[in-house]
PDB file of N, CA and C in Angstrom:
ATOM      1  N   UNK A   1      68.956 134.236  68.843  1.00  0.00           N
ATOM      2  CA  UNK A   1      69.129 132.847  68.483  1.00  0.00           C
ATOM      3  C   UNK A   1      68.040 132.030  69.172  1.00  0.00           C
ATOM      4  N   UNK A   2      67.691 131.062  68.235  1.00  0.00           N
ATOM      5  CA  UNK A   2      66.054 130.185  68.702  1.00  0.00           C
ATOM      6  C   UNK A   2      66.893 129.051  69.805  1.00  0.00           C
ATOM      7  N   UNK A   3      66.177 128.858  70.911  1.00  0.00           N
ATOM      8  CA  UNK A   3      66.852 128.045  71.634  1.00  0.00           C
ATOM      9  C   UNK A   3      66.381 126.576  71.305  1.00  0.00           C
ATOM     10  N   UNK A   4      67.024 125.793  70.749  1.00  0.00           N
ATOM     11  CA  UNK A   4      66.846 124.375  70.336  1.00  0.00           C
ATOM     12  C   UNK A   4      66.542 123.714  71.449  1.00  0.00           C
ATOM     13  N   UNK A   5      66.331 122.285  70.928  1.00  0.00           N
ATOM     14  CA  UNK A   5      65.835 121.428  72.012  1.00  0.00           C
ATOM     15  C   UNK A   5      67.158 121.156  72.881  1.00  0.00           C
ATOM     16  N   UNK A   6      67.450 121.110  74.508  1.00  0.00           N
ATOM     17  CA  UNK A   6      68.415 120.721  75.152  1.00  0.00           C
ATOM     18  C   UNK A   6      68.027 119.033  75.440  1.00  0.00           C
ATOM     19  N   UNK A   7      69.195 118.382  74.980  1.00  0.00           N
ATOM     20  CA  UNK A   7      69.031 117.273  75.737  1.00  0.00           C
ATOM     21  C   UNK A   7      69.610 116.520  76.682  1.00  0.00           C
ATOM     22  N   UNK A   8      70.759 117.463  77.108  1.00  0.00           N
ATOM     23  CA  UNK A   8      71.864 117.176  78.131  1.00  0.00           C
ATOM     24  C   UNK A   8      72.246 118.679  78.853  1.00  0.00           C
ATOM     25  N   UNK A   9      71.973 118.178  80.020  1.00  0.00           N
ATOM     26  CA  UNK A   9      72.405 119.552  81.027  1.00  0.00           C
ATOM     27  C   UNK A   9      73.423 118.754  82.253  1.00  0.00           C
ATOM     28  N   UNK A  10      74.632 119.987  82.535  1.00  0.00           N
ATOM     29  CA  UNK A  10      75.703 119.734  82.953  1.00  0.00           C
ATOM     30  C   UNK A  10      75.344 120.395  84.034  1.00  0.00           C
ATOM     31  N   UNK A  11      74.820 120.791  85.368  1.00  0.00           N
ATOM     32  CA  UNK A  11      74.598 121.308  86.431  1.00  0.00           C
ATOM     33  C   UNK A  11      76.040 122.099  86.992  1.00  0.00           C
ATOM     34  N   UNK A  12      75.711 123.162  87.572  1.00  0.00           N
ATOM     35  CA  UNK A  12      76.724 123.900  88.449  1.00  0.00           C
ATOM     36  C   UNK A  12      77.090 123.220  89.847  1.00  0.00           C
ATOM     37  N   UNK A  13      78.478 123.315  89.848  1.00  0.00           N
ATOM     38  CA  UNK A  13      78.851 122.273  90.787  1.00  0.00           C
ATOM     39  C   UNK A  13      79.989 121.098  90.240  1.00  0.00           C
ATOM     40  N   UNK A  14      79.347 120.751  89.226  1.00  0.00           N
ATOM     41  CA  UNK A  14      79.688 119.476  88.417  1.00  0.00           C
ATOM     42  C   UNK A  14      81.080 119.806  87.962  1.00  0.00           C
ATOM     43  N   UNK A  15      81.765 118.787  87.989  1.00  0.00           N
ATOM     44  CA  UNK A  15      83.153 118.857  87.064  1.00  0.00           C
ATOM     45  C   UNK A  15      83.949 117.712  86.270  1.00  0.00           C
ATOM     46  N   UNK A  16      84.132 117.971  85.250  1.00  0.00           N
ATOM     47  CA  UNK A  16      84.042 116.839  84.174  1.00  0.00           C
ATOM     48  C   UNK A  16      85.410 116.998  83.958  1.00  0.00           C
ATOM     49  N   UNK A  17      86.213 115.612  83.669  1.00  0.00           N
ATOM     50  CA  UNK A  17      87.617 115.810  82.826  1.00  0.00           C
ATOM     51  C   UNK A  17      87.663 114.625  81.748  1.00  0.00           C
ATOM     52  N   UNK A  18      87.671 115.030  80.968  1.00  0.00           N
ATOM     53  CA  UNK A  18      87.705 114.090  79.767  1.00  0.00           C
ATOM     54  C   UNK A  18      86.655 115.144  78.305  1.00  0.00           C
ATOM     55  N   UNK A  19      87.030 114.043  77.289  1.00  0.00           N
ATOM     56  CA  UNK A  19      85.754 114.665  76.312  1.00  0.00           C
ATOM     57  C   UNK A  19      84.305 114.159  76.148  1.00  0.00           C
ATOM     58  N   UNK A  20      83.706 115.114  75.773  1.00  0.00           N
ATOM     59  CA  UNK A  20      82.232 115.032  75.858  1.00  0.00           C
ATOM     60  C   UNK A  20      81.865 114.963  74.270  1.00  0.00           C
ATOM     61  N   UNK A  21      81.394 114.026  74.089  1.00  0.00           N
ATOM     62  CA  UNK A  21      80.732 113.697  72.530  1.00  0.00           C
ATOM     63  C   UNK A  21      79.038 113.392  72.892  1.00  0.00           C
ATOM     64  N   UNK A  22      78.580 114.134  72.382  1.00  0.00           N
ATOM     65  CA  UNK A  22      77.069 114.167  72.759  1.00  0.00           C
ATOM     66  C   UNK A  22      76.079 114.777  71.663  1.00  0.00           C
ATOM     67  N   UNK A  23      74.856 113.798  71.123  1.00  0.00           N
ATOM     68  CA  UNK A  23      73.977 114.088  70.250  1.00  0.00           C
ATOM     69  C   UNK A  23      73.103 115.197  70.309  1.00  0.00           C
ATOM     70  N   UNK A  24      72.502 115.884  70.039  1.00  0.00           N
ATOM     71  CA  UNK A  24      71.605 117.348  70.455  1.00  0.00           C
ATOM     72  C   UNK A  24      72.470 118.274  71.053  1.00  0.00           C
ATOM     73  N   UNK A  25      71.074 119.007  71.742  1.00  0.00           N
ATOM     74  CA  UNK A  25      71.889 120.347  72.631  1.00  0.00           C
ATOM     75  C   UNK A  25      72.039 120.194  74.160  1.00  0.00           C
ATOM     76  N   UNK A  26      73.357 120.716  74.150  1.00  0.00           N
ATOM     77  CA  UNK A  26      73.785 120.448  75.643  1.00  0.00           C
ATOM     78  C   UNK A  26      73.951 121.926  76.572  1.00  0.00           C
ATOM     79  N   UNK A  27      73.407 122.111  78.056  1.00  0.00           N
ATOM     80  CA  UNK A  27      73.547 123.095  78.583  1.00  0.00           C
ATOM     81  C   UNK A  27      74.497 122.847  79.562  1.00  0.00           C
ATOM     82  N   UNK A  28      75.512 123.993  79.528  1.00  0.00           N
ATOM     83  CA  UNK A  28      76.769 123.387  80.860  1.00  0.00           C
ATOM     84  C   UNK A  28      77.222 124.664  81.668  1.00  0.00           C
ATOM     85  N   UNK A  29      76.573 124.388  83.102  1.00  0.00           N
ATOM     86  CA  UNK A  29      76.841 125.470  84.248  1.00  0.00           C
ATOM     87  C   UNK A  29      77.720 124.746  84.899  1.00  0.00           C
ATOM     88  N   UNK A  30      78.570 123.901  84.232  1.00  0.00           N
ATOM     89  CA  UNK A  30      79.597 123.091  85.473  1.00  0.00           C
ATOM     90  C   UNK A  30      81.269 124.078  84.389  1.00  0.00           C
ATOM     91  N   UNK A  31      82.048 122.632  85.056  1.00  0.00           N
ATOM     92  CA  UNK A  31      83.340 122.748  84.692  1.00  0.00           C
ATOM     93  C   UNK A  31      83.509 121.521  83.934  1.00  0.00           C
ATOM     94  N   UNK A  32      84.226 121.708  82.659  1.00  0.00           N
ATOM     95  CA  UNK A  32      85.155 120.802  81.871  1.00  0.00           C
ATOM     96  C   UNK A  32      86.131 120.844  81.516  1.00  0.00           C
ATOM     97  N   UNK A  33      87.444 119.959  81.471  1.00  0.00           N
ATOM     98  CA  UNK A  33      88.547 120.031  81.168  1.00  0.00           C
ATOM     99  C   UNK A  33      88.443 119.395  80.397  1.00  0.00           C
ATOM    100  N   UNK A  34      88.702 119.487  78.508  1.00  0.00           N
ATOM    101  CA  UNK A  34      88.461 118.577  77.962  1.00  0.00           C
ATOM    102  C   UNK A  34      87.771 118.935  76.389  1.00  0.00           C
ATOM    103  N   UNK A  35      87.494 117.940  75.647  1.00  0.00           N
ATOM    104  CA  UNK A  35      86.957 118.883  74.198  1.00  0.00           C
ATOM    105  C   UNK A  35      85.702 118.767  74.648  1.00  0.00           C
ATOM    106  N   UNK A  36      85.175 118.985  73.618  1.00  0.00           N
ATOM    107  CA  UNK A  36      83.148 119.252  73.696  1.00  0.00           C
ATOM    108  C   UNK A  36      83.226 119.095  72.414  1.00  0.00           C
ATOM    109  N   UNK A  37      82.202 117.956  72.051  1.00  0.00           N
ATOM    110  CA  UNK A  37      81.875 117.861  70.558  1.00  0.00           C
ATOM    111  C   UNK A  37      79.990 117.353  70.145  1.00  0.00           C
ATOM    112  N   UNK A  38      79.232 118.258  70.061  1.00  0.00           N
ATOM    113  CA  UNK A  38      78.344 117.942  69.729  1.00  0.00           C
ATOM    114  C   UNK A  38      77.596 118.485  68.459  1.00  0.00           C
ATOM    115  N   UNK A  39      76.454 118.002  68.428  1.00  0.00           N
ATOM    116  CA  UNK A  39      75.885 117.760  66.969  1.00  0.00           C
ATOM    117  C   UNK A  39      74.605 119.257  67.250  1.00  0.00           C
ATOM    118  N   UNK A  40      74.233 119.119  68.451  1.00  0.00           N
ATOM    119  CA  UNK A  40      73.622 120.693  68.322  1.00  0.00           C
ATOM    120  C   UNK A  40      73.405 121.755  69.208  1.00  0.00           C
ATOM    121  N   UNK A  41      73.023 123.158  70.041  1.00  0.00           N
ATOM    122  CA  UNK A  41      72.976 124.036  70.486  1.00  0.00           C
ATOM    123  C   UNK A  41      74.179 123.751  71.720  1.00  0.00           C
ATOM    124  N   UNK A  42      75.176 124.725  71.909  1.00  0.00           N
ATOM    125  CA  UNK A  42      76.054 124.267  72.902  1.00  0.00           C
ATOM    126  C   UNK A  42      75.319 125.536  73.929  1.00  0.00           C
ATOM    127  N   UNK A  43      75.198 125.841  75.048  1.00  0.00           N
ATOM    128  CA  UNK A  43      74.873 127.018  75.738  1.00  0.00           C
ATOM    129  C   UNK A  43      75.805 126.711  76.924  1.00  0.00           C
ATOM    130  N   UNK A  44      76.388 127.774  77.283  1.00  0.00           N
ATOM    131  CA  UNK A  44      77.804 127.722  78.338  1.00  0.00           C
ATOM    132  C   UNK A  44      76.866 128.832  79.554  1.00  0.00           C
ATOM    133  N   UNK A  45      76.443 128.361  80.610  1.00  0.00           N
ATOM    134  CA  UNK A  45      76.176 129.043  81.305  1.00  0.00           C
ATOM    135  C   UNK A  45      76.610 130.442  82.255  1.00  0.00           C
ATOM    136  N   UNK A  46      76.149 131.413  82.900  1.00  0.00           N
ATOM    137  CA  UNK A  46      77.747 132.432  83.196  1.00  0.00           C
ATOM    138  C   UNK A  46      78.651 131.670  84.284  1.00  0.00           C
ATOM    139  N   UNK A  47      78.030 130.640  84.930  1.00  0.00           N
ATOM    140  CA  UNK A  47      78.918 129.946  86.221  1.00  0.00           C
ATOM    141  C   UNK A  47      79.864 128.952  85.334  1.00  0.00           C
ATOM    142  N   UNK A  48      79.845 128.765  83.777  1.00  0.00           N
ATOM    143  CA  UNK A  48      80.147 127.617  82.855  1.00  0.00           C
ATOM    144  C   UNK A  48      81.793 127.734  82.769  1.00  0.00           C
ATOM    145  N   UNK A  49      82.406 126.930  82.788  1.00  0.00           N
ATOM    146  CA  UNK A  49      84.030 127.117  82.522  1.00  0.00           C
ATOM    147  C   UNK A  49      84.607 125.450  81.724  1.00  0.00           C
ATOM    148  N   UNK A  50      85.633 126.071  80.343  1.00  0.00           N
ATOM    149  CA  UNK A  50      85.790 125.102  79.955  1.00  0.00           C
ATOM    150  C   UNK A  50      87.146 125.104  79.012  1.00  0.00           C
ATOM    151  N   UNK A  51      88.477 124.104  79.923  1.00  0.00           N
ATOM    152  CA  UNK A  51      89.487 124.235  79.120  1.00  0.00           C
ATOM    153  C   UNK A  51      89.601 123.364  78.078  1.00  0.00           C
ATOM    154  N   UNK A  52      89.218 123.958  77.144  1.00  0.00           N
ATOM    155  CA  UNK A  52      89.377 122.804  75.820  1.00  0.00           C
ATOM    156  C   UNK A  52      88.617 123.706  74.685  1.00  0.00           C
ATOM    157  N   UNK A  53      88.667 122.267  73.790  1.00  0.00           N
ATOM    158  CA  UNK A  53      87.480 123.266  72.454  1.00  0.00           C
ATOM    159  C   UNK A  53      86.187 122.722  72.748  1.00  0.00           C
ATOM    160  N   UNK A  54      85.687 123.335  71.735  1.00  0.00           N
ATOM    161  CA  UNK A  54      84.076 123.357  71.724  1.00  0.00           C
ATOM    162  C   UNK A  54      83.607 123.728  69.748  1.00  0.00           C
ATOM    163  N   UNK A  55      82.833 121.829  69.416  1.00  0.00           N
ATOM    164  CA  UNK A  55      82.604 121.847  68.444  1.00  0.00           C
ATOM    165  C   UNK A  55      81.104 121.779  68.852  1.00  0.00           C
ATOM    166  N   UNK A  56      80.602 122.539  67.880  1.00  0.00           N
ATOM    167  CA  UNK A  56      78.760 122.379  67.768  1.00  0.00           C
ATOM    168  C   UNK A  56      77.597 122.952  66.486  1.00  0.00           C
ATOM    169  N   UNK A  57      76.927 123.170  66.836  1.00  0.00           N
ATOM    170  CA  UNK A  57      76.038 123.857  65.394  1.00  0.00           C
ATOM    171  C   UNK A  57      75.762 125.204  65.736  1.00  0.00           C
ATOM    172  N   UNK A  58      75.767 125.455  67.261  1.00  0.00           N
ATOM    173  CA  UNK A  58      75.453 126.567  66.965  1.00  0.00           C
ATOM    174  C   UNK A  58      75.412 126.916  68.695  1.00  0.00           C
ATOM    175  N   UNK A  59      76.231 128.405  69.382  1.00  0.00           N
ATOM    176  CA  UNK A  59      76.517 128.677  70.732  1.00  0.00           C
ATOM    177  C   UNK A  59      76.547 129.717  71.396  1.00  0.00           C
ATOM    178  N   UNK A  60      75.626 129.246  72.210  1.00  0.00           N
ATOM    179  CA  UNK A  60      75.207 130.782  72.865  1.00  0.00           C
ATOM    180  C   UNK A  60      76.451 130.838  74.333  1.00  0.00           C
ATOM    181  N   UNK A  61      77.132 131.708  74.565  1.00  0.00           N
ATOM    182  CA  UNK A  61      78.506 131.390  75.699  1.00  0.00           C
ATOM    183  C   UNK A  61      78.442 133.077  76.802  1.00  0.00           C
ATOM    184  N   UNK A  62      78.138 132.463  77.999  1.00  0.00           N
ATOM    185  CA  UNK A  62      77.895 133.397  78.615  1.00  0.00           C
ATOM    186  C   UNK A  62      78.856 133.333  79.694  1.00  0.00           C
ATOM    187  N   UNK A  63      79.919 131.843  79.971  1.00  0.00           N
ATOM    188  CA  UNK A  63      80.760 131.637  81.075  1.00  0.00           C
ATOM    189  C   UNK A  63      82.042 131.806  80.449  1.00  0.00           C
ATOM    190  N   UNK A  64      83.095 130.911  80.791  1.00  0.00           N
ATOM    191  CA  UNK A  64      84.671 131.321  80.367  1.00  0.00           C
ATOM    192  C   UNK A  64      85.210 129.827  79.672  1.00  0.00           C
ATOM    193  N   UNK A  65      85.763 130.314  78.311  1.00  0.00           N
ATOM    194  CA  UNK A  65      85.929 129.357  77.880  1.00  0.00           C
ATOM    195  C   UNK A  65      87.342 129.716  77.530  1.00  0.00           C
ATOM    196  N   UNK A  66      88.492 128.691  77.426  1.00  0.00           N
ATOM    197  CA  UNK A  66      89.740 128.415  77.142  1.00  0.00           C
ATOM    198  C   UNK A  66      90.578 127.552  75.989  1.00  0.00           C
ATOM    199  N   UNK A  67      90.046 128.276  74.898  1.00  0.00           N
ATOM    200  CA  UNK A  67      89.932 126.902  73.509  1.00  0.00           C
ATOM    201  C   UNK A  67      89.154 127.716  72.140  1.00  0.00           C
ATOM    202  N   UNK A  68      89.515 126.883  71.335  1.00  0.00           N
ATOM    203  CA  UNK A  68      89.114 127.019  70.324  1.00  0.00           C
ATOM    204  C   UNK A  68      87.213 126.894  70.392  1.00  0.00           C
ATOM    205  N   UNK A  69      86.332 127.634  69.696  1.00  0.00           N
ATOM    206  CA  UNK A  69      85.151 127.682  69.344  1.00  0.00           C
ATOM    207  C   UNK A  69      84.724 127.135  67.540  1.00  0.00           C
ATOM    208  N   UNK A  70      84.140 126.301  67.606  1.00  0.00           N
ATOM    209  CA  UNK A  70      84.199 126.258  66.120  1.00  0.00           C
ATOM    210  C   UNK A  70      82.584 125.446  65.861  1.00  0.00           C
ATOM    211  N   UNK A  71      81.485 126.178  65.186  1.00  0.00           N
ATOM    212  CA  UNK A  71      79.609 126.378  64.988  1.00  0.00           C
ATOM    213  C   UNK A  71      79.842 126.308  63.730  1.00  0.00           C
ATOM    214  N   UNK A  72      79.218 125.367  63.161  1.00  0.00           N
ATOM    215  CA  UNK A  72      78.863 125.598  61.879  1.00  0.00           C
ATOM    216  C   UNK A  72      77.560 126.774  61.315  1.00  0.00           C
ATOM    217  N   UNK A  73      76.746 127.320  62.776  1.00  0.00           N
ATOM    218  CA  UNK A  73      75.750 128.399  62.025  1.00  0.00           C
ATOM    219  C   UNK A  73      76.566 129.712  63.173  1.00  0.00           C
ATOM    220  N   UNK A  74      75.823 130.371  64.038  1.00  0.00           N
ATOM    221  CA  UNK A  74      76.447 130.914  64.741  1.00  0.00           C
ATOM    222  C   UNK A  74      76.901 131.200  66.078  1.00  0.00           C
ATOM    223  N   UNK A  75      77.533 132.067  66.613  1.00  0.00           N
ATOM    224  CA  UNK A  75      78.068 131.774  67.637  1.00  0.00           C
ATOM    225  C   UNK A  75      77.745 133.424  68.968  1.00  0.00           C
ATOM    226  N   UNK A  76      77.274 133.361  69.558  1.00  0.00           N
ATOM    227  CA  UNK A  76      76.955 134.385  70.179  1.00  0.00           C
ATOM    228  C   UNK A  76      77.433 134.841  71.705  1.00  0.00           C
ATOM    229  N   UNK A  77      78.029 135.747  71.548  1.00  0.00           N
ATOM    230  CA  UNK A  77      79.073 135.750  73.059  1.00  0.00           C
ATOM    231  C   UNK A  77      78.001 136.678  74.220  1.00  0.00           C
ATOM    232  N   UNK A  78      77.517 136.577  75.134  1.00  0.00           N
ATOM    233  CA  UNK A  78      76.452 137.466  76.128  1.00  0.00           C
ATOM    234  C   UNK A  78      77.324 138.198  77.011  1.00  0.00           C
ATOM    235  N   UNK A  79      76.866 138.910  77.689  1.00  0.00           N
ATOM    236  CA  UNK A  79      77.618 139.971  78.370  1.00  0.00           C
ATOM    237  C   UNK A  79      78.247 139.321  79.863  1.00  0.00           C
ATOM    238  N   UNK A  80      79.198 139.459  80.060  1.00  0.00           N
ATOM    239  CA  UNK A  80      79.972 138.494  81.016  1.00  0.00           C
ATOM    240  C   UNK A  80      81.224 137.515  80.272  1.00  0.00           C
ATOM    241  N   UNK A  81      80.944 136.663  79.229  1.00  0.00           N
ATOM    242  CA  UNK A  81      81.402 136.229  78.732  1.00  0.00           C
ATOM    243  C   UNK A  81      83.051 136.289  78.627  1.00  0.00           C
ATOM    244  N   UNK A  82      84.017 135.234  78.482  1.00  0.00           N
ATOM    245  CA  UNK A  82      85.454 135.583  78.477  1.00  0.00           C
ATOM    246  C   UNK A  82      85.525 134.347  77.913  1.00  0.00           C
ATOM    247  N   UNK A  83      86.349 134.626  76.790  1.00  0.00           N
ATOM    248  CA  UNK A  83      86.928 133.481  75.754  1.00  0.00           C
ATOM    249  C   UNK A  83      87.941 133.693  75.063  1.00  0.00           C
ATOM    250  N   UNK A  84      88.822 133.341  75.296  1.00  0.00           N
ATOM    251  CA  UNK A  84      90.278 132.949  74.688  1.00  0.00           C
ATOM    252  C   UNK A  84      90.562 131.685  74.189  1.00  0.00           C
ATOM    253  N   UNK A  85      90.517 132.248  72.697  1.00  0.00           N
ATOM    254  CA  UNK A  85      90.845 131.231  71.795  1.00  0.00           C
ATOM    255  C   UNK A  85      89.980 132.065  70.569  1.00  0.00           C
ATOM    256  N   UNK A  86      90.544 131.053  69.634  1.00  0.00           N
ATOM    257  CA  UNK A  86      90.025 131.439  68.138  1.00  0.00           C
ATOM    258  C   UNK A  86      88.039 131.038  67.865  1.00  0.00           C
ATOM    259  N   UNK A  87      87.458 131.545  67.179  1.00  0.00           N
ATOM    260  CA  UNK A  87      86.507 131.141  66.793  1.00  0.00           C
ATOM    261  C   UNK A  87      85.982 131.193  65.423  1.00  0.00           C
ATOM    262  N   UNK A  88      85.698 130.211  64.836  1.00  0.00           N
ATOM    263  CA  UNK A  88      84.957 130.032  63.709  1.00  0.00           C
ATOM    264  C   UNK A  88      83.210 129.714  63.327  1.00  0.00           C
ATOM    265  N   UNK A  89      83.008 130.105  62.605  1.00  0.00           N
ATOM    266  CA  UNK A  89      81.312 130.399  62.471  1.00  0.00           C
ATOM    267  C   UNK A  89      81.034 130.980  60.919  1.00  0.00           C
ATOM    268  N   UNK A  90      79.746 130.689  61.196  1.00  0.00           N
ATOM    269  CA  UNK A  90      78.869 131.710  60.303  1.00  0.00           C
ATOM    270  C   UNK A  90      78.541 133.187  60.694  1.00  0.00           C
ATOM    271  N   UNK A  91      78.523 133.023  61.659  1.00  0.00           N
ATOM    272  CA  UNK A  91      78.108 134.556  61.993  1.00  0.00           C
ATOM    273  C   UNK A  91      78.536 134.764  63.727  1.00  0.00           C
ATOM    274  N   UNK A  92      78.647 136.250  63.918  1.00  0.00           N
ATOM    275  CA  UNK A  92      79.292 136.146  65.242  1.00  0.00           C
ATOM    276  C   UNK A  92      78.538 137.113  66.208  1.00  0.00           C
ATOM    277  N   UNK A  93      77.805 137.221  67.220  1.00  0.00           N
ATOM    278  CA  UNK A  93      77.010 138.465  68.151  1.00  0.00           C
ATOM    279  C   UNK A  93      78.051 138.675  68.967  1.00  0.00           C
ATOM    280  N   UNK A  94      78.205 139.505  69.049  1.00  0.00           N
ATOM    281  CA  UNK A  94      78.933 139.982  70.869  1.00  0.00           C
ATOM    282  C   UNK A  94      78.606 141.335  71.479  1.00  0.00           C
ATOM    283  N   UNK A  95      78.187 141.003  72.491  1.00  0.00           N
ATOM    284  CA  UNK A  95      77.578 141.787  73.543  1.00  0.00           C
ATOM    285  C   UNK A  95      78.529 142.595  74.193  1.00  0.00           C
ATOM    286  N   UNK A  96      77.979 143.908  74.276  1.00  0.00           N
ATOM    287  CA  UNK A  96      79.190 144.739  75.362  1.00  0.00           C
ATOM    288  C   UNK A  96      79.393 144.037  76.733  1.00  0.00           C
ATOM    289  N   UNK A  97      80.419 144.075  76.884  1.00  0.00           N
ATOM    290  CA  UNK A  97      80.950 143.578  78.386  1.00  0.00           C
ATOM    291  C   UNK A  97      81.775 142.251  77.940  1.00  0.00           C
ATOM    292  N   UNK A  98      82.523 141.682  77.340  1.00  0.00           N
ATOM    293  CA  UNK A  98      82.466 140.646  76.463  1.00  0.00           C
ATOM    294  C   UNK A  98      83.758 140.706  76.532  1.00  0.00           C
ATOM    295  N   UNK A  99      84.962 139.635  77.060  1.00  0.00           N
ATOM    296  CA  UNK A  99      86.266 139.397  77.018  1.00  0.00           C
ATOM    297  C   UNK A  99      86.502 138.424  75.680  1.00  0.00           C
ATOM    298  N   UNK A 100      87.414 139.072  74.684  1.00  0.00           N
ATOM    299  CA  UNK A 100      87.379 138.060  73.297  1.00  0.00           C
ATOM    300  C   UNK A 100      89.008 138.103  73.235  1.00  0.00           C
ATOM    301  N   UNK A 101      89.691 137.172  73.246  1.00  0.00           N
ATOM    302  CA  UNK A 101      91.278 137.053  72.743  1.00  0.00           C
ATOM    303  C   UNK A 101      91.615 135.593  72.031  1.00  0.00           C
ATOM    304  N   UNK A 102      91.553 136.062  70.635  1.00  0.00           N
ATOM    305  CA  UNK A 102      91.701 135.502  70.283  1.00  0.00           C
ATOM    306  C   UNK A 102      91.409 136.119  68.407  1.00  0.00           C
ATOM    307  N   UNK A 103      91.403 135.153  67.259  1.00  0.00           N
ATOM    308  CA  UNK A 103      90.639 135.762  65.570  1.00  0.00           C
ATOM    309  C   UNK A 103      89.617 134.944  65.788  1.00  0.00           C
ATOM    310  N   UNK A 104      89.030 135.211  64.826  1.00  0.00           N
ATOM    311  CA  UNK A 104      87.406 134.678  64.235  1.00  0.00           C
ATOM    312  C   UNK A 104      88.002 134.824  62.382  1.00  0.00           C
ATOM    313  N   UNK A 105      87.361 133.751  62.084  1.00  0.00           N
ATOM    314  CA  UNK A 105      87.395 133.274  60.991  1.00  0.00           C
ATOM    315  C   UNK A 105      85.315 132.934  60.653  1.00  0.00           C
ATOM    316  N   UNK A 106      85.012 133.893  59.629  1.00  0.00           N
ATOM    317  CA  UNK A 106      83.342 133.460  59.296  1.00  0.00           C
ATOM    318  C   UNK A 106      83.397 133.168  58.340  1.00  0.00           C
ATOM    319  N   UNK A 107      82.311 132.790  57.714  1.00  0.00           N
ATOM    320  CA  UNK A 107      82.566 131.697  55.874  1.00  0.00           C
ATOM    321  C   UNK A 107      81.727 130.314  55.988  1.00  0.00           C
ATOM    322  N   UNK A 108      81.241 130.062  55.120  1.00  0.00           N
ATOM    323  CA  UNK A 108      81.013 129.025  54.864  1.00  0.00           C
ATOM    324  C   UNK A 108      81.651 127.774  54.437  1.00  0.00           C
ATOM    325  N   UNK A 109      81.868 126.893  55.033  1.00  0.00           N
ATOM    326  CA  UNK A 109      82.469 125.963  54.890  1.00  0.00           C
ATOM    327  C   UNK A 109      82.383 124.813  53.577  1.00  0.00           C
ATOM    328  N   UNK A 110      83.298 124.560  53.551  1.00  0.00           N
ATOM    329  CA  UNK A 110      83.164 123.972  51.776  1.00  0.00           C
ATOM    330  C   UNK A 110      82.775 122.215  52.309  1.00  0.00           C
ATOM    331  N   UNK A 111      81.592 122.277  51.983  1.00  0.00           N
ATOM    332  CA  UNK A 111      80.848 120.582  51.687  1.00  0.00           C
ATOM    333  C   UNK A 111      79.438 120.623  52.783  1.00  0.00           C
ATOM    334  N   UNK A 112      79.028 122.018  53.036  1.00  0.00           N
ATOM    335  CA  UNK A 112      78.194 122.490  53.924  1.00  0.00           C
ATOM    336  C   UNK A 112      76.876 123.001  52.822  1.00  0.00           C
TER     337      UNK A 112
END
């Protein structure tokens, strides 16, 4: 996956509670409690942790996420990775070493 432009980075350390609505791509080595809704590249760092969902265009997830996943292109899990919850996409990578609980639903979405 081509790494898009980031235009918001969440530093390790950091801890957020509330939702995050944010334009472009966002990189997050912190903690969020909370949804995530952006318009492009989400990248979850391996220190990244996040109870909520996560809407975006497209996600590369290498930390622990607790929620629904839902990319309109695709969604790529890296080795370390732990995610519980459902995910939806276009297409799905997952890497050996890779904690997944949850379905995946792929397809194209109708008005896309």
């Amino acid at each position: 996956m081509d790494q898009e432009k980031l235009d918001s980075v969440i530093g390790k350390g950091s801890k957020i509670k509330g939702e995050i609505n944010a334009q472009g791509g966002v990189k997050l080595d912190g903690k969020v409690v909370g949804n995530i809704n952006i318009t492009g590249q989400f990248i979850a760092g391996k220190d990244a942790e996040v109870k909520g969902n996560v809407n975006c265009l497209e996600a590369i997830i290498g930390g622990r996420i607790s929620g629904n996943v839902t990319a309109q292109r695709k969604v790529e899990l890296k080795k370390g990775a732990r995610v519980i919850g459902d995910i939806i996409c276009r297409g799905l990578i997952i890497e050996d070493g890779v904690f997944f609980e949850g379905s995946c639903k792929m397809g194209e979405k109708k008005g896309q």
